[in-house]
PDB file of N, CA and C in Angstrom:
ATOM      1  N   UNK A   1       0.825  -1.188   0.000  1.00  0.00           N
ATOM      2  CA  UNK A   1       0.000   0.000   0.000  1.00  0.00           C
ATOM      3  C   UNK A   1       0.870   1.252   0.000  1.00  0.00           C
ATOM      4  N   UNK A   2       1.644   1.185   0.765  1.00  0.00           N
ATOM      5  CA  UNK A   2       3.145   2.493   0.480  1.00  0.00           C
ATOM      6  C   UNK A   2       3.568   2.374  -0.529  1.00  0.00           C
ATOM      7  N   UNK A   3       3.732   1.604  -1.651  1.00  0.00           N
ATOM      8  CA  UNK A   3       4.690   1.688  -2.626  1.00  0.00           C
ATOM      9  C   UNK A   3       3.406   2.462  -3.683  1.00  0.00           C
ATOM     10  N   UNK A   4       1.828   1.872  -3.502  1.00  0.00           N
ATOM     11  CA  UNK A   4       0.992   2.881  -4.250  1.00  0.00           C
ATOM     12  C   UNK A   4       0.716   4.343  -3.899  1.00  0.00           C
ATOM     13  N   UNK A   5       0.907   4.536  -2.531  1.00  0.00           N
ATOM     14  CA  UNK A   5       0.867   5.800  -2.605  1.00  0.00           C
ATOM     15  C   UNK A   5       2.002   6.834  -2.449  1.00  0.00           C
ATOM     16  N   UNK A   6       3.180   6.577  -2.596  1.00  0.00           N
ATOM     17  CA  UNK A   6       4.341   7.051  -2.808  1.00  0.00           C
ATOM     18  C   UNK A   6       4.152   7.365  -4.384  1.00  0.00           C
ATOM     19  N   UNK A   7       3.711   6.152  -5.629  1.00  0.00           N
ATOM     20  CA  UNK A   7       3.776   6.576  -6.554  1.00  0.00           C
ATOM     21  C   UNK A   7       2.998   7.713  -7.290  1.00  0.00           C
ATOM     22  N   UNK A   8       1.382   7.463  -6.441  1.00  0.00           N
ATOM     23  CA  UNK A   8       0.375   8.696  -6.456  1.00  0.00           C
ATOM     24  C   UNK A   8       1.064  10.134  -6.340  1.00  0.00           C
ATOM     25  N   UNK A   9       2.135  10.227  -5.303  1.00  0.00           N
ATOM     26  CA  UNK A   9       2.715  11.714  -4.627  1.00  0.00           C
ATOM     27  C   UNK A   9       3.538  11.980  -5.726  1.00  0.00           C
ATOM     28  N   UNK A  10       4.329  10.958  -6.286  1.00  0.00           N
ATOM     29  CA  UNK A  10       5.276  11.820  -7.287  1.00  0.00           C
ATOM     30  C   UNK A  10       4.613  11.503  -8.314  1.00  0.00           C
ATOM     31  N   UNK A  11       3.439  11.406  -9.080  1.00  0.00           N
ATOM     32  CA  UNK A  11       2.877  11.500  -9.764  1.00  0.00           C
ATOM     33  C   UNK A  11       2.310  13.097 -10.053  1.00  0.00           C
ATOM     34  N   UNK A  12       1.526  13.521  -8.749  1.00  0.00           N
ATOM     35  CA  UNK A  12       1.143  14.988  -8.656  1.00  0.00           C
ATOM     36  C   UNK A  12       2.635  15.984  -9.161  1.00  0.00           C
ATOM     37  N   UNK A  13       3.773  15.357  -8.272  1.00  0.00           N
ATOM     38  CA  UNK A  13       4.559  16.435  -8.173  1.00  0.00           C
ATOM     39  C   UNK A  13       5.024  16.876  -9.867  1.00  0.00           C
ATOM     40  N   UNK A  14       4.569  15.550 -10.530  1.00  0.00           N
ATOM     41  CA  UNK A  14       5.097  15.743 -12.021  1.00  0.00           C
ATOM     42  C   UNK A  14       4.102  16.337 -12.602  1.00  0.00           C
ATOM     43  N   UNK A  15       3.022  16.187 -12.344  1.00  0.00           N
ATOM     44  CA  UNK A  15       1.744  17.174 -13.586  1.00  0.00           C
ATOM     45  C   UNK A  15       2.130  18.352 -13.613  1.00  0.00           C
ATOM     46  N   UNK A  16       2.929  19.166 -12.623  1.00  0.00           N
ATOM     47  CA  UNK A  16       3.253  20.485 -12.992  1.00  0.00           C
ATOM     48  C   UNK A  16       4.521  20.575 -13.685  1.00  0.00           C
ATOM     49  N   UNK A  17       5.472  19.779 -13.586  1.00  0.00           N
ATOM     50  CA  UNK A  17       6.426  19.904 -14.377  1.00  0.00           C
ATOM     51  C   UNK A  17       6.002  19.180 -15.787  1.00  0.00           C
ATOM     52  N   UNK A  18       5.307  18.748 -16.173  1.00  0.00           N
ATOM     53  CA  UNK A  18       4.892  17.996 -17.239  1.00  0.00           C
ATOM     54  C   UNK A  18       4.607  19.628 -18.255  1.00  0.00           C
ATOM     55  N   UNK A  19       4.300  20.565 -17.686  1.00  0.00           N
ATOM     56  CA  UNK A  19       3.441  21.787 -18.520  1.00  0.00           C
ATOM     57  C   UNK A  19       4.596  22.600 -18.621  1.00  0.00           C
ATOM     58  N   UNK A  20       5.799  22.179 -18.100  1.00  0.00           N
ATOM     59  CA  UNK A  20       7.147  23.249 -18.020  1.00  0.00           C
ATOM     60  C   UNK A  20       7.503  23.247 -19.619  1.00  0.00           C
ATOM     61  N   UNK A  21       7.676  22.042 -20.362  1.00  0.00           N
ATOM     62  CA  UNK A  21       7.325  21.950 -22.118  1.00  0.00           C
ATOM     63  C   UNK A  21       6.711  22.631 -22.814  1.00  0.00           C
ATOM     64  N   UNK A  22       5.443  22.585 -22.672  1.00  0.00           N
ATOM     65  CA  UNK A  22       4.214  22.819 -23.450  1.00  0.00           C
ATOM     66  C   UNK A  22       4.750  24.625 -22.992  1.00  0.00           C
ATOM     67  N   UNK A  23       4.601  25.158 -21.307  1.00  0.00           N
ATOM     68  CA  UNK A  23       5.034  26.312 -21.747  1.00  0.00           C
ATOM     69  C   UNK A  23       5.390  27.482 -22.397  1.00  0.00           C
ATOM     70  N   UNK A  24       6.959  26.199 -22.427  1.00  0.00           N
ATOM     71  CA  UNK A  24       8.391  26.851 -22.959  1.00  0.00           C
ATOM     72  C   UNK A  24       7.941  27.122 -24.370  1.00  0.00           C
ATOM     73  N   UNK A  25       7.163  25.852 -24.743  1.00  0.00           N
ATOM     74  CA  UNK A  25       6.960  25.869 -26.423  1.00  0.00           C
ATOM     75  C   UNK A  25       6.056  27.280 -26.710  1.00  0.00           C
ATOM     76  N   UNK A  26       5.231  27.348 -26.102  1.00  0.00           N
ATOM     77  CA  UNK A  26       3.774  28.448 -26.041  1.00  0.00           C
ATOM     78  C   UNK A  26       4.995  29.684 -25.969  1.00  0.00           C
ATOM     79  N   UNK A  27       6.238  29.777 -25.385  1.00  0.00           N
ATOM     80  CA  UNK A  27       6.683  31.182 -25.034  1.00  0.00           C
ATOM     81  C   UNK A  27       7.567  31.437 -26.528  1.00  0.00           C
ATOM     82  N   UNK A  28       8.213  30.455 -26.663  1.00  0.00           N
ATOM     83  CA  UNK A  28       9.016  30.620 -28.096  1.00  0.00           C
ATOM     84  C   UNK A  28       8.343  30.816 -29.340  1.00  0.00           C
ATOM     85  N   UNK A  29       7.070  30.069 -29.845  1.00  0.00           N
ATOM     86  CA  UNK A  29       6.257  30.280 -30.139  1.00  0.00           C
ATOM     87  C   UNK A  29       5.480  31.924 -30.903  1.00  0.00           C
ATOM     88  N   UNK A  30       5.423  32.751 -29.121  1.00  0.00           N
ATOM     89  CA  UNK A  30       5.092  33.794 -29.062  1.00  0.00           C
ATOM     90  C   UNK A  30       5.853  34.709 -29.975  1.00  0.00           C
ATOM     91  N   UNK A  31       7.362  34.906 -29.725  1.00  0.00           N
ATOM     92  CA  UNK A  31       7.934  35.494 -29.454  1.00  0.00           C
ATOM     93  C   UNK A  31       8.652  35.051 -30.978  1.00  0.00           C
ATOM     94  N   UNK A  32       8.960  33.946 -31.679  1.00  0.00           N
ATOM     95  CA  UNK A  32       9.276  34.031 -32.746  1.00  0.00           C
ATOM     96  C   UNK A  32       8.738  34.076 -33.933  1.00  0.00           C
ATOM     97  N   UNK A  33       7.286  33.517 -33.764  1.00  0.00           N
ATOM     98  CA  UNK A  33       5.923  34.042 -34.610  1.00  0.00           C
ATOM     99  C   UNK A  33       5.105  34.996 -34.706  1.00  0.00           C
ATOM    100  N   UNK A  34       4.250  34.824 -33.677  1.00  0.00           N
ATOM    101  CA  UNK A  34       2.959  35.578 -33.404  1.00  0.00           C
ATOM    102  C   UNK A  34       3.577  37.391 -33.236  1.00  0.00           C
ATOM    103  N   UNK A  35       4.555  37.803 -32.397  1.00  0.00           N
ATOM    104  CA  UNK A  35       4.710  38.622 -31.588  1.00  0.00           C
ATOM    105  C   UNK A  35       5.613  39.935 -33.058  1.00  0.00           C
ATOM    106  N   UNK A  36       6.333  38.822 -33.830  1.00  0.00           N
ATOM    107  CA  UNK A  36       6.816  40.052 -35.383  1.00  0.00           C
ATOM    108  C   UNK A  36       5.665  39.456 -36.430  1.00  0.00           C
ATOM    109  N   UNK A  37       4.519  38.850 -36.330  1.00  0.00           N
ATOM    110  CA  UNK A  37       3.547  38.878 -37.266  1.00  0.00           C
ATOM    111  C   UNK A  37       2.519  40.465 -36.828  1.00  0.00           C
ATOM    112  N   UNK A  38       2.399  40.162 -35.699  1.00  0.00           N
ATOM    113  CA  UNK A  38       1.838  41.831 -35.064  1.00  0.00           C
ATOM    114  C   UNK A  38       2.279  42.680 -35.619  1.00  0.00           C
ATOM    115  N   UNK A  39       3.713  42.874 -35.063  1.00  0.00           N
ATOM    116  CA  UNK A  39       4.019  44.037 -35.347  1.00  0.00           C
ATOM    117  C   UNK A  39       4.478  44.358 -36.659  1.00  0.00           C
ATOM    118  N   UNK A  40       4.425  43.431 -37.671  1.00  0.00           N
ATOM    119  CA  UNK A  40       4.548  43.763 -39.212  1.00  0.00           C
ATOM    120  C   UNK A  40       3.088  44.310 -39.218  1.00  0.00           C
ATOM    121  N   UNK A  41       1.995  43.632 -39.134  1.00  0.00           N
ATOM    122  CA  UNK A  41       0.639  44.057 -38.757  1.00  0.00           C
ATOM    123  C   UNK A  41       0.196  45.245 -38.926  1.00  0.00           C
ATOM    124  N   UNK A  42       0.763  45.878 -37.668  1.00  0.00           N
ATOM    125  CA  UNK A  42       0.874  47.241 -37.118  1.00  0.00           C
ATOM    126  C   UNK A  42       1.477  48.521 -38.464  1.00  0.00           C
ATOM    127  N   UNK A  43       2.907  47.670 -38.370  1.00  0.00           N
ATOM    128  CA  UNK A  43       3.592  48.673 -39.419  1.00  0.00           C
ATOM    129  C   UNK A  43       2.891  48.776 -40.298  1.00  0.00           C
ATOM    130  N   UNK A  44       2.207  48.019 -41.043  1.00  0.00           N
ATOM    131  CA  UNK A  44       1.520  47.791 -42.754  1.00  0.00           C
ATOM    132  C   UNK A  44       0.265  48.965 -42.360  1.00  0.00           C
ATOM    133  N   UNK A  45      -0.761  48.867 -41.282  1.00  0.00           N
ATOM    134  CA  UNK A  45      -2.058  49.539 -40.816  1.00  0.00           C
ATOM    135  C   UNK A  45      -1.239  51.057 -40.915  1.00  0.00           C
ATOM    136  N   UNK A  46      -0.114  51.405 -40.148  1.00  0.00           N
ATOM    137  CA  UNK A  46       0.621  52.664 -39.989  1.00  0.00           C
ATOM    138  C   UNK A  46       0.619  53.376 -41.635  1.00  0.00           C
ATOM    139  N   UNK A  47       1.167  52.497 -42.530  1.00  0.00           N
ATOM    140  CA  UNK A  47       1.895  53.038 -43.555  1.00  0.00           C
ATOM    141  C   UNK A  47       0.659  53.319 -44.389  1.00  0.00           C
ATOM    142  N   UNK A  48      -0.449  52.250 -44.197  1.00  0.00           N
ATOM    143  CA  UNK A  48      -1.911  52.693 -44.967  1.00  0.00           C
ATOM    144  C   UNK A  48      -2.339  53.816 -44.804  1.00  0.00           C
ATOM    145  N   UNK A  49      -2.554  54.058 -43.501  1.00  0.00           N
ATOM    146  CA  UNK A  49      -3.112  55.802 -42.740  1.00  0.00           C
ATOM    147  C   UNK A  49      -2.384  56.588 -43.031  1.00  0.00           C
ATOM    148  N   UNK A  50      -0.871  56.734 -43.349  1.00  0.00           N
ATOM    149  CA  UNK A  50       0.094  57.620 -44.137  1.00  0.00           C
ATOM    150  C   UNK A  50      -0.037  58.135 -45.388  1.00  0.00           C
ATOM    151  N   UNK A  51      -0.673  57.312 -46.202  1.00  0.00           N
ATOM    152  CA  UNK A  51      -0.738  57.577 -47.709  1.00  0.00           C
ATOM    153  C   UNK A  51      -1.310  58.886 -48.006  1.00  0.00           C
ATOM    154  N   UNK A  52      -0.756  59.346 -48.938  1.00  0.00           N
ATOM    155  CA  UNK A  52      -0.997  60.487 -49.714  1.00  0.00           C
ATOM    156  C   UNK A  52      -1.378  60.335 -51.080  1.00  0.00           C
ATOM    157  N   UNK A  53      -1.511  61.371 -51.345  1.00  0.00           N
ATOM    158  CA  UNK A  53      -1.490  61.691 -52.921  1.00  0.00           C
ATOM    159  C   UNK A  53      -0.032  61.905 -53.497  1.00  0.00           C
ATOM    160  N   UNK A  54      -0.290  61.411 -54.931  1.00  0.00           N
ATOM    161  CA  UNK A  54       1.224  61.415 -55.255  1.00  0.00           C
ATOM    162  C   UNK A  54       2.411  59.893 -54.820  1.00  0.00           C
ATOM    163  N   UNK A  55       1.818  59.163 -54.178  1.00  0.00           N
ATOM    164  CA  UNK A  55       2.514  58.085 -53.646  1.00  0.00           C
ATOM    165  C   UNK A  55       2.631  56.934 -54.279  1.00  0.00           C
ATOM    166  N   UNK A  56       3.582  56.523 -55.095  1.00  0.00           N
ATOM    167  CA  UNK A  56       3.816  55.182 -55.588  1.00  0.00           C
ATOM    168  C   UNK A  56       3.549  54.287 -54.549  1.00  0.00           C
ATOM    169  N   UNK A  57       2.104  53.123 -55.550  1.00  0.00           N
ATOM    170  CA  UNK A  57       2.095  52.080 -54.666  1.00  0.00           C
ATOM    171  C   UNK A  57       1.939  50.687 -55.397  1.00  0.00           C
ATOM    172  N   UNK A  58       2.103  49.726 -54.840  1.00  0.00           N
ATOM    173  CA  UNK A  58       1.942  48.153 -55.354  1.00  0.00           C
ATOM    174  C   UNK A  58       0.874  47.319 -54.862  1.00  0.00           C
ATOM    175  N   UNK A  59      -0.096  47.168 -55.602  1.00  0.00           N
ATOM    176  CA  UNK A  59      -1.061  45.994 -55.277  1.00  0.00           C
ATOM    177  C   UNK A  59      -0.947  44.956 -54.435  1.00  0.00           C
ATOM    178  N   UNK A  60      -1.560  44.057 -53.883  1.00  0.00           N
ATOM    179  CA  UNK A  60      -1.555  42.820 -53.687  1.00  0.00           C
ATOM    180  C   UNK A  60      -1.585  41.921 -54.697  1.00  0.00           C
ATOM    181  N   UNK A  61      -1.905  42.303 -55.751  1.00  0.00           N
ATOM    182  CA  UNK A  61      -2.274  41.902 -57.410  1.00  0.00           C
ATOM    183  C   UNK A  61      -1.175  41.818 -58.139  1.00  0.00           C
ATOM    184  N   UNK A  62       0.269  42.847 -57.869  1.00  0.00           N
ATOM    185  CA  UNK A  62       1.127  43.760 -58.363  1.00  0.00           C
ATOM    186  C   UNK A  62       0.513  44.395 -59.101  1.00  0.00           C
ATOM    187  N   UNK A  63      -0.340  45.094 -59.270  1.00  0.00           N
ATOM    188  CA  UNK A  63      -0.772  46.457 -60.044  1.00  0.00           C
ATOM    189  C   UNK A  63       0.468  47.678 -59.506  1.00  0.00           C
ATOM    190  N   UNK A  64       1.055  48.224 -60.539  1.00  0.00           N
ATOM    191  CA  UNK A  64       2.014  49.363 -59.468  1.00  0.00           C
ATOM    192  C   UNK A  64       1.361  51.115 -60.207  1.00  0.00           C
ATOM    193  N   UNK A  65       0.781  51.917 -59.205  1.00  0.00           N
ATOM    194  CA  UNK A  65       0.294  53.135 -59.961  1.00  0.00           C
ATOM    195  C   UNK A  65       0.796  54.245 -58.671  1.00  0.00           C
ATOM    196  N   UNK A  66      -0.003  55.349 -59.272  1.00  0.00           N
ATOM    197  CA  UNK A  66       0.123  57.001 -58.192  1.00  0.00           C
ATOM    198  C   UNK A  66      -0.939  56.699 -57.699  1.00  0.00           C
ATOM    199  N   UNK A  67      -1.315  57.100 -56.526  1.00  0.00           N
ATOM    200  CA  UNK A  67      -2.513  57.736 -55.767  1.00  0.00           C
ATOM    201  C   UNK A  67      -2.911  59.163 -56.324  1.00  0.00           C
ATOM    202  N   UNK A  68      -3.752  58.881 -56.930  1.00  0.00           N
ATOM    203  CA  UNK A  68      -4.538  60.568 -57.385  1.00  0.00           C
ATOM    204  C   UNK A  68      -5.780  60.852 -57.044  1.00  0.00           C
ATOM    205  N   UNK A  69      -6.260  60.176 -55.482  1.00  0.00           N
ATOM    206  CA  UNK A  69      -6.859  60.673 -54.832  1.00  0.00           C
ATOM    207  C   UNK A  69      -7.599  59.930 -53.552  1.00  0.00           C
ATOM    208  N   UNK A  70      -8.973  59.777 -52.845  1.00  0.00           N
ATOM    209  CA  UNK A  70      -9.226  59.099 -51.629  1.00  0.00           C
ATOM    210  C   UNK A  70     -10.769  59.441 -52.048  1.00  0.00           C
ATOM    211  N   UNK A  71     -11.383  58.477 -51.700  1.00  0.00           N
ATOM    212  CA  UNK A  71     -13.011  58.338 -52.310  1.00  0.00           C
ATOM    213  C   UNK A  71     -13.600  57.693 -51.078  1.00  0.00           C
ATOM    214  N   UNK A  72     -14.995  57.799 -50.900  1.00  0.00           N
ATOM    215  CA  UNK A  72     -16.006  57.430 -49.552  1.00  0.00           C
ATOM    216  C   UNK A  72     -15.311  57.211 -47.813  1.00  0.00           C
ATOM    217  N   UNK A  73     -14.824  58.578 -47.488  1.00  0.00           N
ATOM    218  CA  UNK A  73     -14.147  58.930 -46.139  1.00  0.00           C
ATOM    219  C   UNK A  73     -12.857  58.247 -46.091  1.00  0.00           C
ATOM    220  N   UNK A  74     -12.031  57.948 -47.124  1.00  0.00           N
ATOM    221  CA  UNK A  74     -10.684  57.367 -47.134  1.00  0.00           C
ATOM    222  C   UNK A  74     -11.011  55.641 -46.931  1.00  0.00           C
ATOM    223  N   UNK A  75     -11.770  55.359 -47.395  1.00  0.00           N
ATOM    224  CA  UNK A  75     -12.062  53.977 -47.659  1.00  0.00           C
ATOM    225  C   UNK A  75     -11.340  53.431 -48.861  1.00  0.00           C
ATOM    226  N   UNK A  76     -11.387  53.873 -50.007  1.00  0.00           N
ATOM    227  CA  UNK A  76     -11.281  53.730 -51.093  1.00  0.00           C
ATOM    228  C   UNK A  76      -9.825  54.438 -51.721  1.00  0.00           C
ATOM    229  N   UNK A  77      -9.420  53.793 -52.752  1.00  0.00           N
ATOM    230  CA  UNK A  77      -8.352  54.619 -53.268  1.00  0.00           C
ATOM    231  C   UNK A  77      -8.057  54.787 -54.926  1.00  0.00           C
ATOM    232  N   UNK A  78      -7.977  56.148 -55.323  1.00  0.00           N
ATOM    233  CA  UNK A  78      -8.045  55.984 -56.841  1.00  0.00           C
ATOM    234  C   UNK A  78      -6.783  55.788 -57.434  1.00  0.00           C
ATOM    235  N   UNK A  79      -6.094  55.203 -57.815  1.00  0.00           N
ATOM    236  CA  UNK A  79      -4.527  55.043 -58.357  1.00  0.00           C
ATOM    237  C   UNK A  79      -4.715  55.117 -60.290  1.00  0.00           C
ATOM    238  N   UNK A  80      -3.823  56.179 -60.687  1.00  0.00           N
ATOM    239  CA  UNK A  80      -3.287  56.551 -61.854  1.00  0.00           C
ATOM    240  C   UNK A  80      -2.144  54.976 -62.060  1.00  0.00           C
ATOM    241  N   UNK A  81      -3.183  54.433 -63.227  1.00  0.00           N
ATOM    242  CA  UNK A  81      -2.009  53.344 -63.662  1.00  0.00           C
ATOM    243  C   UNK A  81      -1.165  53.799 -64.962  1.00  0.00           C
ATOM    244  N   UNK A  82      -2.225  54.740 -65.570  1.00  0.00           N
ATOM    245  CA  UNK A  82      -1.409  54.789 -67.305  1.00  0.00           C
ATOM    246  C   UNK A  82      -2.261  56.031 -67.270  1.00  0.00           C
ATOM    247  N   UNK A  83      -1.593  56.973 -68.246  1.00  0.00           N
ATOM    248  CA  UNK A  83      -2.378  58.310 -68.998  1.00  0.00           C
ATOM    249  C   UNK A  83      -3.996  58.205 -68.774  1.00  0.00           C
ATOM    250  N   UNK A  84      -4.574  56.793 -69.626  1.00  0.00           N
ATOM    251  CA  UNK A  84      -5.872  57.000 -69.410  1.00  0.00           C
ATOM    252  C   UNK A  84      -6.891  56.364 -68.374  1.00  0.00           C
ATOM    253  N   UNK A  85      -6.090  55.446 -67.334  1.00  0.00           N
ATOM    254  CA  UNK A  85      -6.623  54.186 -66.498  1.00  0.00           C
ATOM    255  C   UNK A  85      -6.410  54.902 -65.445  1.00  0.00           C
ATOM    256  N   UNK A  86      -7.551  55.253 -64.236  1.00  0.00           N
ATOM    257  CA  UNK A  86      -7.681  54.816 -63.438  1.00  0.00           C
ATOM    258  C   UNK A  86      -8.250  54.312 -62.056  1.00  0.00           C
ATOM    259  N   UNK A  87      -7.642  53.416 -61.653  1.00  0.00           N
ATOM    260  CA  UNK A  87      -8.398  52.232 -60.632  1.00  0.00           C
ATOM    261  C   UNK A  87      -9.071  52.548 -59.534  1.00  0.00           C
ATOM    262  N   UNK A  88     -10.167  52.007 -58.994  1.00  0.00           N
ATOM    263  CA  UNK A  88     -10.189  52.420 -57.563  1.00  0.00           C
ATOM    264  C   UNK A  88     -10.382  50.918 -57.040  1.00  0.00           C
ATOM    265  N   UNK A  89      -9.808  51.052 -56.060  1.00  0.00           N
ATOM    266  CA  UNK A  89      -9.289  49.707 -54.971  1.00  0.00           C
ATOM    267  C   UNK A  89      -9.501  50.210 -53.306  1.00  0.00           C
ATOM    268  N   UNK A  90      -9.870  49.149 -52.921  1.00  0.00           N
ATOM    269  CA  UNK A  90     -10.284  49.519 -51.009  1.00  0.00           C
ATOM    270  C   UNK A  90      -8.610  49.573 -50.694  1.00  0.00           C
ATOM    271  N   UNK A  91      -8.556  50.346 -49.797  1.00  0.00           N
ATOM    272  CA  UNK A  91      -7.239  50.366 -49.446  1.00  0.00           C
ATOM    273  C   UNK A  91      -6.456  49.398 -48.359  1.00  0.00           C
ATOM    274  N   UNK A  92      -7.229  48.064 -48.112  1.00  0.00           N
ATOM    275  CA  UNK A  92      -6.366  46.934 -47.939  1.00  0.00           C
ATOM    276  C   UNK A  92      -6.185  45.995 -49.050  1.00  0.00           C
ATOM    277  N   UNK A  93      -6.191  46.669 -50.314  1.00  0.00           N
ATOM    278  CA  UNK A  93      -5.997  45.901 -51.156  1.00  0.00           C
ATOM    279  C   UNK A  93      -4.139  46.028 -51.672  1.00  0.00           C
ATOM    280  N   UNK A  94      -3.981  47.406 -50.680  1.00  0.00           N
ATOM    281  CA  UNK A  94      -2.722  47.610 -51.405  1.00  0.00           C
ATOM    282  C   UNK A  94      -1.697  47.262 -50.374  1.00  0.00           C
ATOM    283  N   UNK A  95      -0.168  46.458 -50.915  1.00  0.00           N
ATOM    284  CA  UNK A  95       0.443  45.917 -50.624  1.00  0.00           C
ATOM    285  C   UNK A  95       1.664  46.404 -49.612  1.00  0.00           C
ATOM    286  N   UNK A  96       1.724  47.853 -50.674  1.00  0.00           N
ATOM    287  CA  UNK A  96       3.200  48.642 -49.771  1.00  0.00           C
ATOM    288  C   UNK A  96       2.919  50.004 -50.458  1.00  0.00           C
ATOM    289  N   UNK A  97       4.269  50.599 -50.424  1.00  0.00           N
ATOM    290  CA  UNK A  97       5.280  51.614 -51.291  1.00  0.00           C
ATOM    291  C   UNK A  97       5.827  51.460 -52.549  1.00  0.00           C
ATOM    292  N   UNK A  98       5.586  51.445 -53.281  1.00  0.00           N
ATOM    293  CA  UNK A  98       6.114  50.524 -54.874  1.00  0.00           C
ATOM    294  C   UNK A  98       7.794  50.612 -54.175  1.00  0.00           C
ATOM    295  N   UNK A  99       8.377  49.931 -54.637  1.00  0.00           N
ATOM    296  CA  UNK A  99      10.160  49.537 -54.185  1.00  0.00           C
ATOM    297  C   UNK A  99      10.339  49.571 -52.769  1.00  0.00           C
ATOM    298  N   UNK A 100       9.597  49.633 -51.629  1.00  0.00           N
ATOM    299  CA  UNK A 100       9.773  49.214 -50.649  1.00  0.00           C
ATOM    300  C   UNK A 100       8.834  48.309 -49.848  1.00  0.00           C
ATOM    301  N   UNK A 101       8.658  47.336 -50.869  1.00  0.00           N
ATOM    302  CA  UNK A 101       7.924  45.978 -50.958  1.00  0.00           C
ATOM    303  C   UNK A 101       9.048  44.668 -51.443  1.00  0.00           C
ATOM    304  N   UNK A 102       8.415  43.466 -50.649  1.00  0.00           N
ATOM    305  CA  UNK A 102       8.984  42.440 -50.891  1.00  0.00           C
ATOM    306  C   UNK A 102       7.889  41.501 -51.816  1.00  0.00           C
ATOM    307  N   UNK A 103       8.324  40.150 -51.981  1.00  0.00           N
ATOM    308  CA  UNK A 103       7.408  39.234 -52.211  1.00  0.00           C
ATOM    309  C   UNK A 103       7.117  38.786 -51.689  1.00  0.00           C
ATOM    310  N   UNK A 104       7.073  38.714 -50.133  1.00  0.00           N
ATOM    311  CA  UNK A 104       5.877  38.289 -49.326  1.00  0.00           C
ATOM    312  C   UNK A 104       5.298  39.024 -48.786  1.00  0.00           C
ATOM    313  N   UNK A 105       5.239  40.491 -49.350  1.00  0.00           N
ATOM    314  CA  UNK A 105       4.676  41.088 -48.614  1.00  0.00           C
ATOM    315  C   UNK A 105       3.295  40.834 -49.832  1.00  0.00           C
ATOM    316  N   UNK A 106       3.506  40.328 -50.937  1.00  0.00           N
ATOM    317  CA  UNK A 106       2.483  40.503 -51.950  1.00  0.00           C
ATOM    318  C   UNK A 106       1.414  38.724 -51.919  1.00  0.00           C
ATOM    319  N   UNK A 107       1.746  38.368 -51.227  1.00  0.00           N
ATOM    320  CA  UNK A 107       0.887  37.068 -50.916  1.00  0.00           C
ATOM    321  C   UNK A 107       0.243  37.220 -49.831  1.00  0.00           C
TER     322      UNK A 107
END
């Protein structure tokens, strides 16, 4: 009967170290995924609310044009692609800064 409940006691004492893993994993996790997916996040939302007129930009599409103007309370965005084209796109459609974009920033 001692040898079962000796094993019961260090049984408990391990369920908490059993989660010291799972943790560690949950903290690295954080901190090498989730935590610079944010804050790319962040930056991209920043650089949207920045836009102007006049601003080379790149699609999610790669469409690359000017901003020549802001339509239904800055919802919307009209981009000059060519002399006679141009687009209007919601403005999470657009990707970056034309040349200060990558290719993942376009997937």
């Amino acid at each position: 009967m001692d040898l079962l409940f000796s094993q019961s006691q260090s049984a408990q004492g391990g369920g908490l170290l059993s989660f010291l893993p799972f943790l560690l994993i949950m903290a690295i996790l954080y901190f090498f995924m989730l935590r610079p997916q944010a804050k790319k996040q962040k930056d991209k939302e920043l650089m949207i609310s920045n836009l102007s007129k006049g601003d080379k930009i790149i699609t999610i599409g790669g469409i690359v044009g000017k901003i020549s103007g802001f339509k239904e309370k800055d919802k919307l965005v009209a981009i000059k692609v060519d002399n006679n084209t141009i687009l209007t796109l919601s403005k999470s459609s657009i990707a970056g800064l034309y040349g200060k974009t990558n290719e993942e920033d376009l997937k």
